[in-house]
Protein backbone atom coordinates (compact mmCIF):
# COMPACT_ATOMS: atom_id res chain seq x y z
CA UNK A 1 -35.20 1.85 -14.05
CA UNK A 2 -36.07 5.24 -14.51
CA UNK A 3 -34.92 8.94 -15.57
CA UNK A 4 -34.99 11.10 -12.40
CA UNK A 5 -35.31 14.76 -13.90
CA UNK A 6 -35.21 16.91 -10.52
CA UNK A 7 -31.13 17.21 -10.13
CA UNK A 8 -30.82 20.11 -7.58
CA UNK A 9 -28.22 22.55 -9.33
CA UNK A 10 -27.41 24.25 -5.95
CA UNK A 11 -25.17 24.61 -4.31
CA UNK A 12 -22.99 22.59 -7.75
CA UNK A 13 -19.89 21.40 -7.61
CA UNK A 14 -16.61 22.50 -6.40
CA UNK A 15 -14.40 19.80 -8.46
CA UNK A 16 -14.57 17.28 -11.21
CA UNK A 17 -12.46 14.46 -12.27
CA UNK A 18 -13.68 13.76 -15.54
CA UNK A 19 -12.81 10.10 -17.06
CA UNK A 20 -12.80 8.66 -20.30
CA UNK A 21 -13.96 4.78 -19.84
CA UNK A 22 -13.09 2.51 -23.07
CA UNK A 23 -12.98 -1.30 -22.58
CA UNK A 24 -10.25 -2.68 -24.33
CA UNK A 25 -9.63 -7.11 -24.74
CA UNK A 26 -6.24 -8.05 -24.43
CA UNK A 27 -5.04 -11.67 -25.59
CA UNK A 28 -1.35 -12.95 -25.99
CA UNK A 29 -0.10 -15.63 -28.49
CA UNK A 30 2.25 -18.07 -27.00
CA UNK A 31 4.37 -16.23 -29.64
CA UNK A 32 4.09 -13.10 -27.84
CA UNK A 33 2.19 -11.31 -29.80
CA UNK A 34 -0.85 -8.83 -28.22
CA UNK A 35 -4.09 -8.90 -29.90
CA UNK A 36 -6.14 -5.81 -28.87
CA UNK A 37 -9.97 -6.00 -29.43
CA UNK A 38 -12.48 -2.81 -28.15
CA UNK A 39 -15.65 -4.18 -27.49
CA UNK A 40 -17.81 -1.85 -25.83
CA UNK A 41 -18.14 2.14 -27.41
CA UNK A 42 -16.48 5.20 -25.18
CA UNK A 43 -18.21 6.37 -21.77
CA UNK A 44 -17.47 9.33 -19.73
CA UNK A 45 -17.59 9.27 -15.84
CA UNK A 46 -16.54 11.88 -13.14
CA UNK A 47 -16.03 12.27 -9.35
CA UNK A 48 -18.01 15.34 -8.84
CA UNK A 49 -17.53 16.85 -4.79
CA UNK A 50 -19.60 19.22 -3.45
CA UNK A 51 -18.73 22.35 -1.40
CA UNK A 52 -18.89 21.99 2.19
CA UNK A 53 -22.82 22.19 2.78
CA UNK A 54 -25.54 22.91 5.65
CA UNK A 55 -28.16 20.59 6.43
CA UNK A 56 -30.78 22.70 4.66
CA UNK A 57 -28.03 22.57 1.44
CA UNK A 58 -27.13 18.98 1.53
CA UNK A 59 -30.58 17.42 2.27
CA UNK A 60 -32.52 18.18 -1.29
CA UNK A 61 -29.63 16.53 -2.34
CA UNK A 62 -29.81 13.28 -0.16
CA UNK A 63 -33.34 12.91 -1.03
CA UNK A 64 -32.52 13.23 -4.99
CA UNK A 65 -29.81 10.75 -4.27
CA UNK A 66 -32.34 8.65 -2.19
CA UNK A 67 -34.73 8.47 -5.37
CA UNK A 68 -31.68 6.80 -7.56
CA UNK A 69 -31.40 3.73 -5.37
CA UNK A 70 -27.99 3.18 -6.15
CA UNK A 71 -27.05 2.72 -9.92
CA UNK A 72 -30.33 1.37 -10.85
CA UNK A 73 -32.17 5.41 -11.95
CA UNK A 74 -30.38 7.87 -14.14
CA UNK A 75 -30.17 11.37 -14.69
CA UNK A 76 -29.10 14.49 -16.43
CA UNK A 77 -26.18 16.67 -15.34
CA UNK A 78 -24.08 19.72 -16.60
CA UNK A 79 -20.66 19.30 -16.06
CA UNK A 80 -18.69 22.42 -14.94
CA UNK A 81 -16.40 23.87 -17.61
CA UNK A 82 -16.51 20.29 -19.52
CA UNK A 83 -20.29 21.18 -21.06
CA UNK A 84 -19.16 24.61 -22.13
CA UNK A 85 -17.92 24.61 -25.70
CA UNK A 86 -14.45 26.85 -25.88
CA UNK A 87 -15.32 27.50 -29.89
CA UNK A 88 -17.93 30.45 -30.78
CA UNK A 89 -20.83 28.28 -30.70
CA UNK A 90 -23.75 30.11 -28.65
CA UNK A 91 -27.37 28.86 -27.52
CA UNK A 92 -27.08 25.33 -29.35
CA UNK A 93 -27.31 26.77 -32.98
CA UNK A 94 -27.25 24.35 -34.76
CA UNK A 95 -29.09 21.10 -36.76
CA UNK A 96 -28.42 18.40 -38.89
CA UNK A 97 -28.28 18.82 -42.48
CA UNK A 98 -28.56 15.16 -43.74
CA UNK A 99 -29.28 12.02 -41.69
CA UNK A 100 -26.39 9.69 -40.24
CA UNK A 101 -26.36 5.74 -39.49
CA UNK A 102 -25.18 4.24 -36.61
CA UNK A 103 -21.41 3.91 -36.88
CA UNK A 104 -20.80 7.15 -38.56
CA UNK A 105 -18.35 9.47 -37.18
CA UNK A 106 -18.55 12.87 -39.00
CA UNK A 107 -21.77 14.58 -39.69
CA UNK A 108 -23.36 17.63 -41.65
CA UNK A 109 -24.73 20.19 -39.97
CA UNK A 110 -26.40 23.50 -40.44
CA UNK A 111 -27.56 26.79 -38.58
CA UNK A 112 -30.80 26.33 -36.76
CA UNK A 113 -31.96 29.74 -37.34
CA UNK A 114 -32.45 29.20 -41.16
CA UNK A 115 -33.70 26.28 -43.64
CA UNK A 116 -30.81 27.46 -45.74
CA UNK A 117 -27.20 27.57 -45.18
CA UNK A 118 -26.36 31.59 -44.23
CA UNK A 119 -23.01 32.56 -45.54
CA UNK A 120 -23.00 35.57 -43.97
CA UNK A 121 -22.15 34.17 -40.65
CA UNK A 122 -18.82 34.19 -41.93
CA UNK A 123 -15.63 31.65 -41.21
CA UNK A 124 -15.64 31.05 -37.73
CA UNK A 125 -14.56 28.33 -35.58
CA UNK A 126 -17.81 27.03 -34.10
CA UNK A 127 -16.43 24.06 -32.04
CA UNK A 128 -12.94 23.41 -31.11
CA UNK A 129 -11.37 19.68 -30.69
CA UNK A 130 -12.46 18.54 -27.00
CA UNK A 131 -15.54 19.78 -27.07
CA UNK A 132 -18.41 17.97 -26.30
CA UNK A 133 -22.24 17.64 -28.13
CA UNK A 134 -25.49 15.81 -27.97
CA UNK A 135 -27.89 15.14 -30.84
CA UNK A 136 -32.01 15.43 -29.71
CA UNK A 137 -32.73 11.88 -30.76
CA UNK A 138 -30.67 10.00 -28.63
CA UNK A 139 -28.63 10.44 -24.96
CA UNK A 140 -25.20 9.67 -25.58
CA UNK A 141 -22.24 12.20 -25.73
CA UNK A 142 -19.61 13.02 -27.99
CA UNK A 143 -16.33 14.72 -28.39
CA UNK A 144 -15.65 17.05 -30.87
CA UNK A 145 -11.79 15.56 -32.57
CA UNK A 146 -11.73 18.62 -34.77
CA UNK A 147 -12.31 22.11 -34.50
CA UNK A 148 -15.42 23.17 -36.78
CA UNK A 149 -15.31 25.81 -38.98
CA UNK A 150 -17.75 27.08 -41.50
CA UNK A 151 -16.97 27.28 -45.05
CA UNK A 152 -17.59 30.58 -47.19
CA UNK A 153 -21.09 28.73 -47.96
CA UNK A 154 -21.77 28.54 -44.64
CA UNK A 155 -21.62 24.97 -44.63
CA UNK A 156 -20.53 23.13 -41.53
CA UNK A 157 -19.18 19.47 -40.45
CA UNK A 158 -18.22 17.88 -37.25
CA UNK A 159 -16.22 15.21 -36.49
CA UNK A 160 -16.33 13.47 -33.28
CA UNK A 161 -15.58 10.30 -30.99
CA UNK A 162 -17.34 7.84 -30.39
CA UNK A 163 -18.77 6.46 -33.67
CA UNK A 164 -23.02 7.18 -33.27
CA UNK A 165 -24.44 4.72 -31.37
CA UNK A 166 -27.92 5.36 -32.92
CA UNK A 167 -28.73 7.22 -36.26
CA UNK A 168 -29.18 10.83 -36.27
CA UNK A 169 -31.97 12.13 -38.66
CA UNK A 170 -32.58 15.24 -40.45
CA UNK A 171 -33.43 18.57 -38.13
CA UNK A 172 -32.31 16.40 -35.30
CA UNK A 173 -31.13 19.15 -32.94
CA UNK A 174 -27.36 19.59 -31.87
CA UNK A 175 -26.85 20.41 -28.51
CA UNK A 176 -23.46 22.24 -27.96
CA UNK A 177 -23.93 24.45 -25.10
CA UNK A 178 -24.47 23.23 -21.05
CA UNK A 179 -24.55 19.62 -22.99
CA UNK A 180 -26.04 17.22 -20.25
CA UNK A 181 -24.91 13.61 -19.75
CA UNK A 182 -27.00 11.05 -19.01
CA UNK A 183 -25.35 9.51 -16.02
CA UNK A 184 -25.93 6.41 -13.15
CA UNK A 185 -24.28 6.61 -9.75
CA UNK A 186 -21.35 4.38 -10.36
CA UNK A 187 -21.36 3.18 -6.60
CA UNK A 188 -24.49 1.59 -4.79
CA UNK A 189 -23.31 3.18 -1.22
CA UNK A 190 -23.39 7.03 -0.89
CA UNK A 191 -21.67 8.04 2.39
CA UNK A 192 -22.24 11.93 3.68
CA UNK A 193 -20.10 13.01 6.17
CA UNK A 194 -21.58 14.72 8.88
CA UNK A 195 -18.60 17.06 10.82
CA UNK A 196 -19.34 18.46 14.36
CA UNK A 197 -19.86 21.78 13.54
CA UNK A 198 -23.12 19.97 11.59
CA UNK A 199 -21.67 20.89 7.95
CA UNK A 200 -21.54 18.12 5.26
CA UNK A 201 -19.25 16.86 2.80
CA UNK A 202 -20.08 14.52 -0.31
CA UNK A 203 -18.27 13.72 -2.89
CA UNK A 204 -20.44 11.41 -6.05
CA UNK A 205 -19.14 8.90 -9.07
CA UNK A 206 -21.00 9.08 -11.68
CA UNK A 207 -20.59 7.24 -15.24
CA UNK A 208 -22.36 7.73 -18.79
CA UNK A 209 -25.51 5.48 -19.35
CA UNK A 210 -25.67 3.92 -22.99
């Protein structure tokens, strides 16, 4: 499998059902009682359709999807609205402060444009809850579960959902602006429909790769 990096951005989407995918184990005693085990970490998916399209819009887009073969490939997308933080955050600025292990689900982060904290860019929310991020070193996305705010220090903290799936070191990079997911087509057959006035419809599942 491979990372397909030429996602045609035009025309974009019209709609987006946007899913959060947790896998939950359910076993009950003869007692009645309901054990409830997760097993697997949080994924996002969505159902992304497309405006009505010409041939010359749709086919860049059937060959991109052509190169995927199904779920096997993965790629990067932008979701609309979703990828936009609704806090003051603006061109990604920020990185981490300290280094995180796996598991963790708060971390410490600073402004990129400085090796030192700067106080004087004042107590503002940064990130609100909802929002989503994605650290350089690794693929996987996050949701923001409290809005961030920076202290009088200038000192800053997320916390999020899922717990990190991989560490995160130090001056790893936080992206929180047009975050892409790394996504799979969640269904092996892709059907276009072709109307007789020769414009297109297609509508796409996607779901998070881990």
């Amino acid at each position: 499998m491979a990372t397909i990096t030429n996602f045609p951005t035009a025309p974009g989407f019209t709609a987006m059902n946007f899913r959060q995918i947790d896998e939950t184990k359910t076993t009950k005693t003869q007692s009645g009682r309901i054990i409830r085990h997760g097993n697997a970490t949080t994924r996002f998916g969505a159902t992304l359709t497309y405006p009505i399209m010409t041939q010359a819009e749709a086919r860049p887009i059937k060959a991109f999807i052509a190169q995927l073969k199904g779920g096997l490939n993965d790629f990067d997308v932008v979701l609309p609205d979703i990828s936009t933080p609704l806090g003051e955050a603006t061109s990604n600025p920020f990185d981490m402060r300290a280094s995180a292990a796996a598991g963790a689900t708060t971390v410490s982060i600073r402004f990129a444009d400085s090796s030192l904290d700067d106080s004087t860019e004042g107590s503002k929310t940064y990130l609100k809850a909802g929002d989503l991020i994605r650290f350089s070193g690794h693929t996987k996305v996050y949701m923001v579960t409290a809005d961030v705010t920076s202290n009088s220090a200038g000192e800053l903290s997320i916390a999020f959902t899922p717990a990190l799936v991989n560490a995160v070191a130090v001056n790893e990079t936080v992206t929180t602006n047009d975050v892409p997911m790394r996504v799979h087509l969640a269904n092996n057959i892709q059907e276009f429909t072709h109307g007789t006035d020769s414009l297109i419809s297609l509508e796409i599942d996607v779901e998070e790769v881990l």
